[in-house]
C-alpha atoms as a PDB file:
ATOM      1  CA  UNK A   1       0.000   0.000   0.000  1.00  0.00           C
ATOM      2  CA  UNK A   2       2.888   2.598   0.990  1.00  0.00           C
ATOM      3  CA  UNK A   3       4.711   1.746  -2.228  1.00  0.00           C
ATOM      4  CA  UNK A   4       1.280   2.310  -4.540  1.00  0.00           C
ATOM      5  CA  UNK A   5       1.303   5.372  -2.643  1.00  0.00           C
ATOM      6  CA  UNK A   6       4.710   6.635  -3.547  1.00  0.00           C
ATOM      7  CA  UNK A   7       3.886   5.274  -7.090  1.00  0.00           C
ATOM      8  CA  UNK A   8       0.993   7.888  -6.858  1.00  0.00           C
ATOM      9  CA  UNK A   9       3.227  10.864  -5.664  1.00  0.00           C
ATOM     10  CA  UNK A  10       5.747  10.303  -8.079  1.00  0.00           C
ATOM     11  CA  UNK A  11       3.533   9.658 -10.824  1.00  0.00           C
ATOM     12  CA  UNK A  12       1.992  13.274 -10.041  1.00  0.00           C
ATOM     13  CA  UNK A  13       4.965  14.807  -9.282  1.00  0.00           C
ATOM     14  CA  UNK A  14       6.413  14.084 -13.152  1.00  0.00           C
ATOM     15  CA  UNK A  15       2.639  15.433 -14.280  1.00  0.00           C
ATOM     16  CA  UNK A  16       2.779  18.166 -12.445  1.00  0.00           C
ATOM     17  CA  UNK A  17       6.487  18.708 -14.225  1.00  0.00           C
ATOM     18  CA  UNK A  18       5.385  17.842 -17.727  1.00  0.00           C
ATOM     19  CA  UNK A  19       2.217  20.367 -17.154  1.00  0.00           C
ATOM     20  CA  UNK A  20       4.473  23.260 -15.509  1.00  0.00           C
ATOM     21  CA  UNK A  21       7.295  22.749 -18.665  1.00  0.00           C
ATOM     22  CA  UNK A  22       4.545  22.536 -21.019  1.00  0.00           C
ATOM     23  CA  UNK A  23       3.301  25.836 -19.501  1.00  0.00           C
ATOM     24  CA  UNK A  24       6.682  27.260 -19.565  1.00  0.00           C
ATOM     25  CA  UNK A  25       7.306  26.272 -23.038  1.00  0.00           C
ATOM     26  CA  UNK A  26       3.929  28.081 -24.070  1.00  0.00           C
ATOM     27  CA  UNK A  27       4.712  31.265 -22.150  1.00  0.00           C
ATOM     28  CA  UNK A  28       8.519  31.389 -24.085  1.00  0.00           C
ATOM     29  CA  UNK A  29       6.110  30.903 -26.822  1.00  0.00           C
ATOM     30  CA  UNK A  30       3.937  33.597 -25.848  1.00  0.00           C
ATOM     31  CA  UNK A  31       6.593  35.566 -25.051  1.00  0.00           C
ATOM     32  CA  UNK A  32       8.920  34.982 -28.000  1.00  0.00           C
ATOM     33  CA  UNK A  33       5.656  36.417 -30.460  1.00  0.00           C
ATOM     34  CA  UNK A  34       5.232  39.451 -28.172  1.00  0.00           C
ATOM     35  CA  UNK A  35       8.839  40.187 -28.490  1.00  0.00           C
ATOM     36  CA  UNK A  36       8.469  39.638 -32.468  1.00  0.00           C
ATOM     37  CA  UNK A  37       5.538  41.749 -32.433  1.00  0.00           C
ATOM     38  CA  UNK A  38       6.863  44.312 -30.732  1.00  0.00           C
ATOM     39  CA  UNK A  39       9.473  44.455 -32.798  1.00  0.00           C
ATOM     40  CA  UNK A  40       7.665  44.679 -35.752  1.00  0.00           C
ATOM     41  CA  UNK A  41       5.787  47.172 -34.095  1.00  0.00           C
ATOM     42  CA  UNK A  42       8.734  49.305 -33.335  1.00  0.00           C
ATOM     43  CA  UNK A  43      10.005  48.893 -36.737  1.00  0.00           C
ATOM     44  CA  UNK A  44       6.410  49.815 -38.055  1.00  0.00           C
ATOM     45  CA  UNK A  45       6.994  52.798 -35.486  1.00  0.00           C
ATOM     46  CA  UNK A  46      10.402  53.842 -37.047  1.00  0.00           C
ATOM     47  CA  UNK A  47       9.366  53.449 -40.650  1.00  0.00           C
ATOM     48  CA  UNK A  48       6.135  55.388 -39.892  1.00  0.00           C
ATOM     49  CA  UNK A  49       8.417  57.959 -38.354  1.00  0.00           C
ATOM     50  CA  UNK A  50      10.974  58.174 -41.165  1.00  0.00           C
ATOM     51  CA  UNK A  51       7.724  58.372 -43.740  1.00  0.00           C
ATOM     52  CA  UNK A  52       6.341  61.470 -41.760  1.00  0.00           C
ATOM     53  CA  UNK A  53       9.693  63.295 -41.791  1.00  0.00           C
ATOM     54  CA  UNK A  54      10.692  62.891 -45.508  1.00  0.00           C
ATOM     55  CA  UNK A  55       6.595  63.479 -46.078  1.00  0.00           C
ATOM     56  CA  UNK A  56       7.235  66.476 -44.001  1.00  0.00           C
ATOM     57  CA  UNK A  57      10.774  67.573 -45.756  1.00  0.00           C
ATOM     58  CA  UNK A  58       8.862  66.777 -49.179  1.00  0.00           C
ATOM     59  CA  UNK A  59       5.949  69.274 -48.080  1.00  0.00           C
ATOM     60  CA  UNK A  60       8.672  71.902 -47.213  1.00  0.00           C
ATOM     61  CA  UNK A  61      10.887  71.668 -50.250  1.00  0.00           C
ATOM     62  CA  UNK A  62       7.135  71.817 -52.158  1.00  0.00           C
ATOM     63  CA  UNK A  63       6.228  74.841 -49.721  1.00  0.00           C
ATOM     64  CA  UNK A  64       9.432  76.470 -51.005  1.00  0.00           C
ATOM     65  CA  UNK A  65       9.253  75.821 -54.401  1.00  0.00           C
ATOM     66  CA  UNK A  66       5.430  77.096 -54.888  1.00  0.00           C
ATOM     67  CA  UNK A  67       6.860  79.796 -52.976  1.00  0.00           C
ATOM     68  CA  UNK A  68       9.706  80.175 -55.733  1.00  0.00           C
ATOM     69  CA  UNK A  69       6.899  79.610 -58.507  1.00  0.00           C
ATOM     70  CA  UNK A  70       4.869  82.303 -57.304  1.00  0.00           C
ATOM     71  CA  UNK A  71       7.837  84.989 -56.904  1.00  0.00           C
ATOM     72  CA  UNK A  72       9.304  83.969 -60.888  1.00  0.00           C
ATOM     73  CA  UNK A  73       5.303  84.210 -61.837  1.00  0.00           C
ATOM     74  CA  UNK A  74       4.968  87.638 -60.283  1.00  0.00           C
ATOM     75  CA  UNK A  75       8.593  88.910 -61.699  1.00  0.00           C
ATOM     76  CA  UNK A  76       7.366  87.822 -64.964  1.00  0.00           C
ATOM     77  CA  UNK A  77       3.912  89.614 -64.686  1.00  0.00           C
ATOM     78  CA  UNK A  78       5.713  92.495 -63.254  1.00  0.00           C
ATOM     79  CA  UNK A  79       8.369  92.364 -66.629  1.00  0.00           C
ATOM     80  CA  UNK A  80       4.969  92.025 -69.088  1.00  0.00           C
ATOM     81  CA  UNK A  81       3.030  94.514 -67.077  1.00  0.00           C
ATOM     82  CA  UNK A  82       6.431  96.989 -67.691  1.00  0.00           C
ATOM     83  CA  UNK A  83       7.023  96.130 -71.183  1.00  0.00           C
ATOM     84  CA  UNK A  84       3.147  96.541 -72.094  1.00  0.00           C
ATOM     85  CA  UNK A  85       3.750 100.199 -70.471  1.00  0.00           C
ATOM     86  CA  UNK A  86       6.377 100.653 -72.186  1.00  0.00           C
ATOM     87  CA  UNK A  87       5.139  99.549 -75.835  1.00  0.00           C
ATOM     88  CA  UNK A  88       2.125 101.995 -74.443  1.00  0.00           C
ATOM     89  CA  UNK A  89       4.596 105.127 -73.801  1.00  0.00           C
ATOM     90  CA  UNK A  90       6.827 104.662 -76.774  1.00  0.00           C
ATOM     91  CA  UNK A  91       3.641 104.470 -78.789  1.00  0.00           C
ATOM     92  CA  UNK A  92       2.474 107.678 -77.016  1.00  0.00           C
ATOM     93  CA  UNK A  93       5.982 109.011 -77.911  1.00  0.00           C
ATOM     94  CA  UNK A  94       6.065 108.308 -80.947  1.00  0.00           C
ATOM     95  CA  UNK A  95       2.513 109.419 -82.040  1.00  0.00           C
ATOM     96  CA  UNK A  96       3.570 112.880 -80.652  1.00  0.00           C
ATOM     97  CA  UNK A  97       6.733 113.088 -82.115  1.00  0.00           C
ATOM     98  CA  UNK A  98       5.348 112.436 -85.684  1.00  0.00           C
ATOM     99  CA  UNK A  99       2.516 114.605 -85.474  1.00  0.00           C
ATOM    100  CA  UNK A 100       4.519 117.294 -83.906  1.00  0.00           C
ATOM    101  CA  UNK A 101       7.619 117.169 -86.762  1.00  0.00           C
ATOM    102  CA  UNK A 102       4.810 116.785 -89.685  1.00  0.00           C
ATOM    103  CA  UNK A 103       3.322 119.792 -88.560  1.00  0.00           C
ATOM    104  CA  UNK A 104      -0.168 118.328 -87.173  1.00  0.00           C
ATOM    105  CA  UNK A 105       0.216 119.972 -83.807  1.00  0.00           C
ATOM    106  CA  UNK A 106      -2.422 122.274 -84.031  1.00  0.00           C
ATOM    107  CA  UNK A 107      -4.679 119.813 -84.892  1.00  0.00           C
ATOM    108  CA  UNK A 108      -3.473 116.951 -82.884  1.00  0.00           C
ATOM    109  CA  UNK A 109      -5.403 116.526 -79.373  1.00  0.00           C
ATOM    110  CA  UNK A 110      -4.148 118.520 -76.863  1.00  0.00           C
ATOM    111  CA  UNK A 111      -5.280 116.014 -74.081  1.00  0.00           C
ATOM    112  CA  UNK A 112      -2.748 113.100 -75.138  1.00  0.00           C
ATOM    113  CA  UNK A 113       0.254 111.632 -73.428  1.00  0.00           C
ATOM    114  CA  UNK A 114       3.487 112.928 -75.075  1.00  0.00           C
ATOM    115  CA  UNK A 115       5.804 110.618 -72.363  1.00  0.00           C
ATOM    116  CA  UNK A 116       8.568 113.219 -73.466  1.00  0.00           C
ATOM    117  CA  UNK A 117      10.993 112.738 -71.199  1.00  0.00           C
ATOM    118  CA  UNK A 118      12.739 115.818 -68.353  1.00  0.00           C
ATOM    119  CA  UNK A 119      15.490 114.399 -69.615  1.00  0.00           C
ATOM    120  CA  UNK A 120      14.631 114.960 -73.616  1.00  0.00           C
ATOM    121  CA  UNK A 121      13.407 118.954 -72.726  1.00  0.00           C
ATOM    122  CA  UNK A 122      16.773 119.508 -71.258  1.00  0.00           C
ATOM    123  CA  UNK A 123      18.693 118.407 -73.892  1.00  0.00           C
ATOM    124  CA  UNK A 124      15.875 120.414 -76.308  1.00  0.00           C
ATOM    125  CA  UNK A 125      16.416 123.706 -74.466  1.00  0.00           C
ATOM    126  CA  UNK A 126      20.047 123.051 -74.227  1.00  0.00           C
ATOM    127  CA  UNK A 127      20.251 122.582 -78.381  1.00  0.00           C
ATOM    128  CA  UNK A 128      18.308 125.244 -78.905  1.00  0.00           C
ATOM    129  CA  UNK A 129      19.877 127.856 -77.179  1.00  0.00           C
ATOM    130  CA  UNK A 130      16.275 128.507 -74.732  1.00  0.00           C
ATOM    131  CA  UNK A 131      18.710 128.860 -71.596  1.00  0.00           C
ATOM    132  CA  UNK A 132      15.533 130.856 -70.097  1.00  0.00           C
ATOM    133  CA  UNK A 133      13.490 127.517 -70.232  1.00  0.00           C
ATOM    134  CA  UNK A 134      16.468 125.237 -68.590  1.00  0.00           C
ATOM    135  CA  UNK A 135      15.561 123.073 -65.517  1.00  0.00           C
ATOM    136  CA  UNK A 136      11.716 123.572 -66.386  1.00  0.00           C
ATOM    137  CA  UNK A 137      11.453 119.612 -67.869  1.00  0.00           C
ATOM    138  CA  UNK A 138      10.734 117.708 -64.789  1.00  0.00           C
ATOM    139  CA  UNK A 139       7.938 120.643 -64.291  1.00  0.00           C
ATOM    140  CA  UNK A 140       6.528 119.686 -68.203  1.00  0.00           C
ATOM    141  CA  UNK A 141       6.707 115.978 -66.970  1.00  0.00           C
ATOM    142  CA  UNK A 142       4.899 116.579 -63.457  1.00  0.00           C
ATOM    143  CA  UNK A 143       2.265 119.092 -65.412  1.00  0.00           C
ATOM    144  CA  UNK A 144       1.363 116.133 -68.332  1.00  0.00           C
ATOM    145  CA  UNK A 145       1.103 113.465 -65.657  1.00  0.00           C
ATOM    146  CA  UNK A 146      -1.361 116.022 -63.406  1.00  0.00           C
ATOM    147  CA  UNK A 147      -3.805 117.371 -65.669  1.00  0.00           C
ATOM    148  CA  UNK A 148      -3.374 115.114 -68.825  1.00  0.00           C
ATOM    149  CA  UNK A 149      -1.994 118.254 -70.890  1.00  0.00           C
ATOM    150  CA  UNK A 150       0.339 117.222 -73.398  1.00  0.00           C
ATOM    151  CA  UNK A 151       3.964 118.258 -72.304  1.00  0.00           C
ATOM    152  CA  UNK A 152       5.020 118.960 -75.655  1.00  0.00           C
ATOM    153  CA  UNK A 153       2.127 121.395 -76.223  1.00  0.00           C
ATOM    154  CA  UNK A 154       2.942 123.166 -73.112  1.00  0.00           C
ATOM    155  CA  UNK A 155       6.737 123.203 -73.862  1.00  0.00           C
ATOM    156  CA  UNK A 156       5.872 124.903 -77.210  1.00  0.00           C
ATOM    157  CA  UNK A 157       3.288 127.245 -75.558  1.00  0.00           C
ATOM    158  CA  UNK A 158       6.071 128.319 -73.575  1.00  0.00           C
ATOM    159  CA  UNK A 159       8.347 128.882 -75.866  1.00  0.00           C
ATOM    160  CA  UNK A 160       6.652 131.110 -77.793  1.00  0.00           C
ATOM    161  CA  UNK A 161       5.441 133.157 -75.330  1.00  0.00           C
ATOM    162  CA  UNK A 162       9.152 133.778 -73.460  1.00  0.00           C
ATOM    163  CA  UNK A 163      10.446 133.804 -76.390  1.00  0.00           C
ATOM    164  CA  UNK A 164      12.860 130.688 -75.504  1.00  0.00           C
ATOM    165  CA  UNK A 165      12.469 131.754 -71.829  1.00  0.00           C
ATOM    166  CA  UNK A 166      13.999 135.197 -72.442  1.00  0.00           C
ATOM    167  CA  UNK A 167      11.144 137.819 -71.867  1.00  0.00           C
ATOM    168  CA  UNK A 168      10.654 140.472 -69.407  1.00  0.00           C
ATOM    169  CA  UNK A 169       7.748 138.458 -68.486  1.00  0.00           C
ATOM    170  CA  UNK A 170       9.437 134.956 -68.159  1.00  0.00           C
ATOM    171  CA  UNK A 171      12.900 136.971 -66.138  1.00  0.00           C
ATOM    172  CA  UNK A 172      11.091 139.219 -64.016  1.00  0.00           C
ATOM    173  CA  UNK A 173       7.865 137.084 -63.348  1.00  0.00           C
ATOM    174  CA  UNK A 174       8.326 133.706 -64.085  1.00  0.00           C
ATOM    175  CA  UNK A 175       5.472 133.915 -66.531  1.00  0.00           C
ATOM    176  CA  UNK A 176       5.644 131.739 -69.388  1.00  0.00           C
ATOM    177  CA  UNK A 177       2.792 131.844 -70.846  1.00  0.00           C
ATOM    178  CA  UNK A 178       1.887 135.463 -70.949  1.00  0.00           C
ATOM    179  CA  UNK A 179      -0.526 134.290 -68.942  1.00  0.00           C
ATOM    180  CA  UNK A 180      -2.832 137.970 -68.220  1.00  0.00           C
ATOM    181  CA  UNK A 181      -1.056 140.031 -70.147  1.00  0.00           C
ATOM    182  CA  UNK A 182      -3.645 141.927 -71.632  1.00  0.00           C
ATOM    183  CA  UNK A 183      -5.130 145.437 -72.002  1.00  0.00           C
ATOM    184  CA  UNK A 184      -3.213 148.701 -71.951  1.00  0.00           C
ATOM    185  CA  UNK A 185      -0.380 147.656 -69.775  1.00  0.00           C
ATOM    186  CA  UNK A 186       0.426 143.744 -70.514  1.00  0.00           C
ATOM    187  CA  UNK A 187       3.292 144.023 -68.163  1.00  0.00           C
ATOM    188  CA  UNK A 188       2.004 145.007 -65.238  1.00  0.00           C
ATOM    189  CA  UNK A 189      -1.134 143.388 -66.079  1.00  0.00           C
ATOM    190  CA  UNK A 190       0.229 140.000 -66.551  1.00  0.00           C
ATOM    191  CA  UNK A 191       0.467 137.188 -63.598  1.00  0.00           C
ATOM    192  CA  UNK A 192       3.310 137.054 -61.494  1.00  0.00           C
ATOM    193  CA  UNK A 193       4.560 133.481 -60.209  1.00  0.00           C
ATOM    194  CA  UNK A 194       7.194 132.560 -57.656  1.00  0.00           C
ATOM    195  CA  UNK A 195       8.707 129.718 -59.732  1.00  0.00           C
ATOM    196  CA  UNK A 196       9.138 129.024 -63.762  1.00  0.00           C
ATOM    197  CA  UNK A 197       7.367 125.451 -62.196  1.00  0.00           C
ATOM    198  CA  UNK A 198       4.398 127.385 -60.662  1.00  0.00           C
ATOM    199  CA  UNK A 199       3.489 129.129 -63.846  1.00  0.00           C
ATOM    200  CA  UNK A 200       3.842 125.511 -65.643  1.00  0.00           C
ATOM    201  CA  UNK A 201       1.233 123.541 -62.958  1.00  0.00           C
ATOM    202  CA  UNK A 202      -0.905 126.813 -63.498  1.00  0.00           C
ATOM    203  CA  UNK A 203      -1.302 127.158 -67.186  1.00  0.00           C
ATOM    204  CA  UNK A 204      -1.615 123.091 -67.467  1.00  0.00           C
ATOM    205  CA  UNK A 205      -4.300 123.629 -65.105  1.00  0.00           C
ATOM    206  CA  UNK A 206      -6.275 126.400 -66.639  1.00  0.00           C
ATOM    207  CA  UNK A 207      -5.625 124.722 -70.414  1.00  0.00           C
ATOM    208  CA  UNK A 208      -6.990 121.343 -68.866  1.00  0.00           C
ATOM    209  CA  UNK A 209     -10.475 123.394 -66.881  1.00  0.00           C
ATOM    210  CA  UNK A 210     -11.074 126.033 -69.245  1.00  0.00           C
ATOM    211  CA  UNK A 211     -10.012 125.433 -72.591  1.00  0.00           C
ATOM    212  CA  UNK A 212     -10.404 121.830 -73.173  1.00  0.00           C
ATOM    213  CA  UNK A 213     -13.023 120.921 -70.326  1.00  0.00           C
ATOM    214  CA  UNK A 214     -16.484 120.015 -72.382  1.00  0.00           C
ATOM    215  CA  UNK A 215     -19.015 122.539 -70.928  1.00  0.00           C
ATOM    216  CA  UNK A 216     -17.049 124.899 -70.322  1.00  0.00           C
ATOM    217  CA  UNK A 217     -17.431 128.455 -71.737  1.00  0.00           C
ATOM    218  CA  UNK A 218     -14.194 128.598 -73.063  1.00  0.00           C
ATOM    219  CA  UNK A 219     -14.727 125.097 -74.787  1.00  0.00           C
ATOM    220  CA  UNK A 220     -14.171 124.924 -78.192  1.00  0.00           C
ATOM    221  CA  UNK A 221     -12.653 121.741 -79.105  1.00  0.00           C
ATOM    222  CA  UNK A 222      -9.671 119.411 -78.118  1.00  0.00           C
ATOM    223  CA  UNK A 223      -7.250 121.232 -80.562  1.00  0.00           C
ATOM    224  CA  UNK A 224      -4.698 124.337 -80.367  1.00  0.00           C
ATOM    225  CA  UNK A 225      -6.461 125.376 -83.971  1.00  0.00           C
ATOM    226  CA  UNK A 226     -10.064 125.210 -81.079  1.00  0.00           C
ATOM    227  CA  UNK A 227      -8.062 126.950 -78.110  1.00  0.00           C
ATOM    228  CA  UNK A 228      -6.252 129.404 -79.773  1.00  0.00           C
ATOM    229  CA  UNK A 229      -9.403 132.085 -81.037  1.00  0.00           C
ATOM    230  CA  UNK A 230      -9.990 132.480 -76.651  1.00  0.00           C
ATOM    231  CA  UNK A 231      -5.912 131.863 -75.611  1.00  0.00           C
ATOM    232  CA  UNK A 232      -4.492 134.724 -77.859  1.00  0.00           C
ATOM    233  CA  UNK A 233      -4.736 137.578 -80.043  1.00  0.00           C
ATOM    234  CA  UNK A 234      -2.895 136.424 -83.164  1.00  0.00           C
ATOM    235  CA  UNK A 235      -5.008 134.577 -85.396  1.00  0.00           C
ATOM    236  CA  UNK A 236      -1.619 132.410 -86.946  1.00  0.00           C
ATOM    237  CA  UNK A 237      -1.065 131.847 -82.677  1.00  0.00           C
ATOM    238  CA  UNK A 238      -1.873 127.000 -83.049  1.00  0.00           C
ATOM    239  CA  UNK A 239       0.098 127.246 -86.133  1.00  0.00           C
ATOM    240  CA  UNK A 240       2.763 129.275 -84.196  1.00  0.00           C
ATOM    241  CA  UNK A 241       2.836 126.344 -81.361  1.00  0.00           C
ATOM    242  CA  UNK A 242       2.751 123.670 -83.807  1.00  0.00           C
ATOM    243  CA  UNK A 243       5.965 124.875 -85.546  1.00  0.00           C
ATOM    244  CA  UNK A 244       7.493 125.442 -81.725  1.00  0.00           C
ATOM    245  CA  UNK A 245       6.385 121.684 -81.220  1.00  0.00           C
ATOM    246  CA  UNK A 246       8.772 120.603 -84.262  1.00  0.00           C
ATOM    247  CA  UNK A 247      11.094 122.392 -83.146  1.00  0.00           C
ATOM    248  CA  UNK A 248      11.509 120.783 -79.878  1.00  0.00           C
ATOM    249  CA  UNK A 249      11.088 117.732 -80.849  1.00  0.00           C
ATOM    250  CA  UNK A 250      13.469 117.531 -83.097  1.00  0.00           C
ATOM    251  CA  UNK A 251      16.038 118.912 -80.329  1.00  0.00           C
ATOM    252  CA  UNK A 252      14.433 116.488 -78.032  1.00  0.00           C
ATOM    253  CA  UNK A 253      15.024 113.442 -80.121  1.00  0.00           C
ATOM    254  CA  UNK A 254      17.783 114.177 -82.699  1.00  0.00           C
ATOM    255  CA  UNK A 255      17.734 110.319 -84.099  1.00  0.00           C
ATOM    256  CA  UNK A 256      14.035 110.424 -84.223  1.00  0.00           C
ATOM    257  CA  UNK A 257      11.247 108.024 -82.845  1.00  0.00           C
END
């Protein structure tokens, strides 16, 4: 009986072995996947993280280069936008230029865009000997750009009522344009200005409201051949102008336009 009994023990004993190696074999098994999956998890973890960063590099270098795209797209709107106002003032130029050294001036609209240059008047004056009218161009420019008057009208308007810049008017008044010199005493009669550039913004001014404004009393027409009957005396006065405009233009732009 005491050796079946022992028999017993032992026989449980190795079952209870076999059942706890069996049970340690499944939790190495156990074990050995959760390491394996938590490797691949960690590698899953480290590829994810790689992805994001060269997703997020990619999304920077793309930031940068729409960034770039949109800069050369505005440069090259700016450069059309430029050369379309360009093509638009050399038109303007050249439009002026012809009609002024074919003699259309007193016919040509008064209200036009010359886009004569300070530059160009300078060199005009300088050429043709008006040393009375020197330093006035950036005035002409500023005057054209104001009220719409062409410059090169005004420059001529100018010239022939100084006389190049060298009357009594123009040297003791800085009045260019014999503007109210009228009556029995034209001198003393006649505006007085502090600056050459005064006179300039005021006859564009009164050309651009009085003469060539529609409903005005003075209105007439867009023309120096429509101004000229309420501007001046001398019946020959647009034709005058329009020969001055030649003139200048010619000094202006020696090669031509």
């Amino acid at each position: 009986m005491q050796r079946f009994s022992w028999a017993a023990y032992l026989l449980f004993t190795i079952m209870a072995l076999c059942g706890l190696l069996y049970l340690y074999e499944l939790n190495q098994e156990q074990r050995d996947k959760y390491e394996r999956l938590t490797r691949q998890i960690n590698n899953l973890q480290t590829v994810y993280e790689d992805t994001v960063q060269e997703l997020t590099e990619v999304n920077d270098e793309n930031r940068e280069l729409l960034q770039e795209l949109n800069e050369a797209i505005y440069r090259i709107e700016t450069v059309e936008q430029r050369n379309t106002q360009l093509e638009s003032i050399l038109l303007n130029q050249r439009q002026t230029y012809q009609n002024a050294v074919n003699l259309r001036g007193a016919t040509m609209p008064v209200l036009t865009r010359s886009h004569f240059t300070a530059k160009q008047y300078e060199r005009a004056w300088s050429r043709l000997g008006a040393a009375g009218l020197k330093g006035t161009g950036e005035a002409l420019v500023k005057a054209e750009e104001t009220y719409g008057v062409n410059s090169l009208v005004l420059s001529a308007i100018a010239y022939l009522e100084s006389a190049g810049g060298k009357s009594k008017l123009a040297r003791e008044k800085n009045n260019l344009f014999g503007l109210g010199a009228g009556g029995a005493d034209p001198y003393s009669n006649a505006l007085s200005f502090s600056s050459r550039e005064q006179c300039i913004n005021y006859a564009a001014r009164l050309l651009s409201n009085r003469y060539l404004s529609r409903g005005s009393r003075m209105y007439r027409g867009e023309t120096l051949t429509a101004v000229g009957p309420n501007y001046a005396a001398d019946p020959l006065w647009a034709e005058k102008v329009s020969s001055h405009m030649s003139r200048i233009a010619r000094a202006a732009i020696p090669s031509g336009v």
